[in-house]
Protein backbone atom coordinates (compact mmCIF):
# COMPACT_ATOMS: atom_id res chain seq x y z
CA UNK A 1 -29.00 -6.22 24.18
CA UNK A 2 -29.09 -3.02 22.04
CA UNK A 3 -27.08 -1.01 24.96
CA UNK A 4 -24.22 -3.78 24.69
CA UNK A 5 -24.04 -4.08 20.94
CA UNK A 6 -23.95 0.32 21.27
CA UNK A 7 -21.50 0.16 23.53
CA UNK A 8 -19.36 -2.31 21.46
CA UNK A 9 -19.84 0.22 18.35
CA UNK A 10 -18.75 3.65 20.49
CA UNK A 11 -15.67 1.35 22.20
CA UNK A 12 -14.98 0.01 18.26
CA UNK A 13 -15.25 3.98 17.01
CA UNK A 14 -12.81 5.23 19.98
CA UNK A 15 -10.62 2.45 19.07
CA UNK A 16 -9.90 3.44 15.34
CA UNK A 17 -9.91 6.68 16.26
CA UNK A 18 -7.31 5.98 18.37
CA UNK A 19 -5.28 4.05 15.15
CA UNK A 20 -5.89 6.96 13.19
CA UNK A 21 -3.91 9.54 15.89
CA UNK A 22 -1.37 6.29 15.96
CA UNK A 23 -0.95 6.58 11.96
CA UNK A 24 -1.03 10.90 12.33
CA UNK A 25 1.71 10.94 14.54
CA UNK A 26 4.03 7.88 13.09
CA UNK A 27 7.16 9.58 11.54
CA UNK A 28 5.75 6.82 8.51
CA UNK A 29 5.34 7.64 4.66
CA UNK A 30 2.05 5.30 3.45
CA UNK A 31 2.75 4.63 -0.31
CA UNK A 32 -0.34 2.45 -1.81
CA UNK A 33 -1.47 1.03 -5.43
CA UNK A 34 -4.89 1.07 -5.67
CA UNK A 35 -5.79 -1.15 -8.39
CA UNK A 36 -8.66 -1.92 -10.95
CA UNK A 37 -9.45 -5.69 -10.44
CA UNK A 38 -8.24 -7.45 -13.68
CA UNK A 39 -10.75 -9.99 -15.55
CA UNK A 40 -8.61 -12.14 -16.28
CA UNK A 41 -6.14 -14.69 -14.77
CA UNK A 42 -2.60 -12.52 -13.95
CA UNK A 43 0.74 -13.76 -15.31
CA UNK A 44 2.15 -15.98 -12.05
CA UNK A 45 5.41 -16.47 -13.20
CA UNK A 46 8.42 -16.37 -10.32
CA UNK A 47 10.20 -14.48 -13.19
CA UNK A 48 8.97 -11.30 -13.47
CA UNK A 49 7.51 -8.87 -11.07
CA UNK A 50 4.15 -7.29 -11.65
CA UNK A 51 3.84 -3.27 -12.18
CA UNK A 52 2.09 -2.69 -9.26
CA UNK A 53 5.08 -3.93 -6.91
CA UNK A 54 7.78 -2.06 -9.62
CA UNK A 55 5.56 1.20 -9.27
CA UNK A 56 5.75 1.03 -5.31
CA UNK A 57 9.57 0.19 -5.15
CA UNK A 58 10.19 3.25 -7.73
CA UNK A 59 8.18 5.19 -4.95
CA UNK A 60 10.26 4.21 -1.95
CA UNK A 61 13.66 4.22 -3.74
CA UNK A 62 12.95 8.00 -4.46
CA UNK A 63 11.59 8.66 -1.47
CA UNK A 64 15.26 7.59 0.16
CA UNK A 65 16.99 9.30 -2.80
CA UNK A 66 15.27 12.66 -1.64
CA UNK A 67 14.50 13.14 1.54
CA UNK A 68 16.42 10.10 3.51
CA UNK A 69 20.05 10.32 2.21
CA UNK A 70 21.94 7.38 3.15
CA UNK A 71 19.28 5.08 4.76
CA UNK A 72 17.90 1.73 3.04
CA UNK A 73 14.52 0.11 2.77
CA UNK A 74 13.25 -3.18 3.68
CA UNK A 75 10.27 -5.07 1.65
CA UNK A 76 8.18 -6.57 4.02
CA UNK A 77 5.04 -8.55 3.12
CA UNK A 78 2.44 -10.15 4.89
CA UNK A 79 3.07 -13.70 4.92
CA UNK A 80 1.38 -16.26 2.87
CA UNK A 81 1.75 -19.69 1.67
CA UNK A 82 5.11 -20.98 1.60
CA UNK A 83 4.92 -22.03 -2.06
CA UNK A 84 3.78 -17.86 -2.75
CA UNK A 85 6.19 -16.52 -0.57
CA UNK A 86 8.69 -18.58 -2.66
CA UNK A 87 7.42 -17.75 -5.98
CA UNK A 88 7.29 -13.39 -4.40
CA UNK A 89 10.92 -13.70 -3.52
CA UNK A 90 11.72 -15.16 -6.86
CA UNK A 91 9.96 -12.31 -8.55
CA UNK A 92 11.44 -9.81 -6.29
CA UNK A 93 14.97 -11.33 -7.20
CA UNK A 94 14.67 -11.40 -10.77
CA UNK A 95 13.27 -7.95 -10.85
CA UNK A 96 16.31 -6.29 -8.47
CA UNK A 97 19.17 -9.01 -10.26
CA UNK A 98 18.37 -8.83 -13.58
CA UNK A 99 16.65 -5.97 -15.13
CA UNK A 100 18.48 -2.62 -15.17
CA UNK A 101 15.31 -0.91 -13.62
CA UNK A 102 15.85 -3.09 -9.86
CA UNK A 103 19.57 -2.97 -10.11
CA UNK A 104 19.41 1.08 -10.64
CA UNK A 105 17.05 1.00 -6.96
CA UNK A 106 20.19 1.24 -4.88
CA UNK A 107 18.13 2.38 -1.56
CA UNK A 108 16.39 -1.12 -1.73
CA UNK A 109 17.72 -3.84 0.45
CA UNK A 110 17.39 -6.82 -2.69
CA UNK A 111 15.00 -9.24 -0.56
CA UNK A 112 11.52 -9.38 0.77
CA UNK A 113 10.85 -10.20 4.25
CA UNK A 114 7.70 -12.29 5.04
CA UNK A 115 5.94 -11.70 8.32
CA UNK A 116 2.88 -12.52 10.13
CA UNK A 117 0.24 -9.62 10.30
CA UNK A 118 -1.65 -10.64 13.12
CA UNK A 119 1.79 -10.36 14.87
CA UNK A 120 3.44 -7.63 13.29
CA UNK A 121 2.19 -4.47 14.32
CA UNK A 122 3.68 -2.24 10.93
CA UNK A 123 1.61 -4.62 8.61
CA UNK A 124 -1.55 -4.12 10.51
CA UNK A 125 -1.29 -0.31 9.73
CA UNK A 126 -0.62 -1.05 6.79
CA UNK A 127 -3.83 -3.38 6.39
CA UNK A 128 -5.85 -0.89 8.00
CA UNK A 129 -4.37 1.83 5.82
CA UNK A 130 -5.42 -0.38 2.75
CA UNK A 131 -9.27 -1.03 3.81
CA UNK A 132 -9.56 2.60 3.94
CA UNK A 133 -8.16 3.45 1.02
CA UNK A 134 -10.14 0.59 -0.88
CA UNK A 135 -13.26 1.53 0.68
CA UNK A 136 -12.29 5.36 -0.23
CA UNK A 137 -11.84 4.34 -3.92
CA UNK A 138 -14.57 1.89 -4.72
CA UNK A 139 -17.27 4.69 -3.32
CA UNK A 140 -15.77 7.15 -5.69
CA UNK A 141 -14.77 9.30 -2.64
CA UNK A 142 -11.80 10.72 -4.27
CA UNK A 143 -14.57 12.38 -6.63
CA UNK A 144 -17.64 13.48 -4.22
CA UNK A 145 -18.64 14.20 -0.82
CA UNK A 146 -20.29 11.55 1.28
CA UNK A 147 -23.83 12.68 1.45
CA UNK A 148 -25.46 11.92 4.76
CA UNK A 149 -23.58 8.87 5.43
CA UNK A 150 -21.38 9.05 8.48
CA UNK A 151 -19.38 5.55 7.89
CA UNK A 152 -18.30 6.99 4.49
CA UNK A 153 -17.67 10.53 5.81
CA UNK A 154 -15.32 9.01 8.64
CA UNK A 155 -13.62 7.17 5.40
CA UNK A 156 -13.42 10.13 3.65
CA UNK A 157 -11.66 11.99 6.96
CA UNK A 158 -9.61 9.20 7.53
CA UNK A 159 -8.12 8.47 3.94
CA UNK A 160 -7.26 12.34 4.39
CA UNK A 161 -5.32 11.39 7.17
CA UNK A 162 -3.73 8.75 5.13
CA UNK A 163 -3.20 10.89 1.78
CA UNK A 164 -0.83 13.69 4.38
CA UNK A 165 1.47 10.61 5.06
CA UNK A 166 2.42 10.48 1.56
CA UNK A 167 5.31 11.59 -0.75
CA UNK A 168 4.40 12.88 -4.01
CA UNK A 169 6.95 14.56 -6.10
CA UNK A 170 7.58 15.69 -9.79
CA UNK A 171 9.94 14.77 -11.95
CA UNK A 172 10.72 16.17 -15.99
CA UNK A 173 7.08 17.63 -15.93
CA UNK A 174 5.24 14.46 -14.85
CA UNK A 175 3.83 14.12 -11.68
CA UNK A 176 4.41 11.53 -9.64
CA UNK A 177 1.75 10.30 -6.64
CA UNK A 178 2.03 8.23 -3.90
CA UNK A 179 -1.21 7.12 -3.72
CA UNK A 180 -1.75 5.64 -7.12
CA UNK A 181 -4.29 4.12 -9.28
CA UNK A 182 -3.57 1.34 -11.70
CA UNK A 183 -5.79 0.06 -14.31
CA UNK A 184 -6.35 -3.58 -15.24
CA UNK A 185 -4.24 -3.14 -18.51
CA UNK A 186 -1.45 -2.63 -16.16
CA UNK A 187 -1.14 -6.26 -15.30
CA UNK A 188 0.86 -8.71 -17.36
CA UNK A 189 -1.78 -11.55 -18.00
CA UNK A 190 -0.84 -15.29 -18.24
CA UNK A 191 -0.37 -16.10 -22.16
């Protein structure tokens, strides 16, 4: 029993290993909010769009205006409910139709796709991408070294991996990351 369940682990290791030269090599650019869980219920409304989504589109839209002239970006998100993938696209609309802030994102196709992530191979990256970097953040390993703890040194290596896939830039003396963090005062709460 203990030589199957060690062989499972090695064969698991190898395997995200293997994801991890996947995501290295990908000609890809991983933008990701990492946010402070709010305490309160979040604003729901299909009418506005909440800052961390507006603070990833600003990301991508300058990420085309810089370094991929001419090309346009897709929103894709990992399926849900019908009734929330209704009430997303609503707040995606609003946000690139009527507020001078989406209609200046010109790089942005206006829409969001919905897909399923057990099927759609991009969105598993990007879920594996997002346990790491939650994992990376909640163990404070953006601030100290993993001390004798090989799962969290093998996060720490891997969010490394993750944080050279990103686009960073400044702009008017303000720098701008593409990894970011987001505090719960961030969200707009329900009234």
């Amino acid at each position: 029993m203990y030589a199957a369940v060690k062989r499972r682990r090695v064969a698991f290791a190898v395997y995200v290993d293997s994801v991890m030269d996947l995501i290295r090599n990908l000609d890809v650019t991983i933008f990701a909010m990492v946010m402070e869980r709010p305490d309160r219920p979040i604003y729901r409304g299909d009418d506005f769009l909440q800052t961390q989504h507006r603070w990833i589109l600003e990301r991508v839209d300058t990420l085309i205006e810089r370094k991929e002239t001419g090309r346009m970006a897709t929103v894709v998100f990992d399926g849900r409910s019908p009734s929330e993938n209704i009430r997303l696209d609503k707040c995606f609309s609003s946000f690139f139709f009527r507020t001078a802030e989406g209609r200046a994102m010109t790089r942005i196709v206006p829409g969001v796709l919905f897909v399923d992530s057990e099927i759609t191979p991009g969105i598993k990256l990007a879920d594996f991408c997002a346990y790491i970097l939650r994992v990376y953040y909640e163990q404070g390993l953006d601030r100290q070294e993993p001390r004798g703890d090989p799962y969290l040194a093998t996060i720490k290596r891997y969010a490394d991996i993750i944080r050279q896939k990103t686009f960073d830039w400044d702009e008017d003396g303000v720098r701008f990351w593409g990894i970011r963090t987001m505090g719960k005062d961030h969200f707009r709460y329900e009234e």
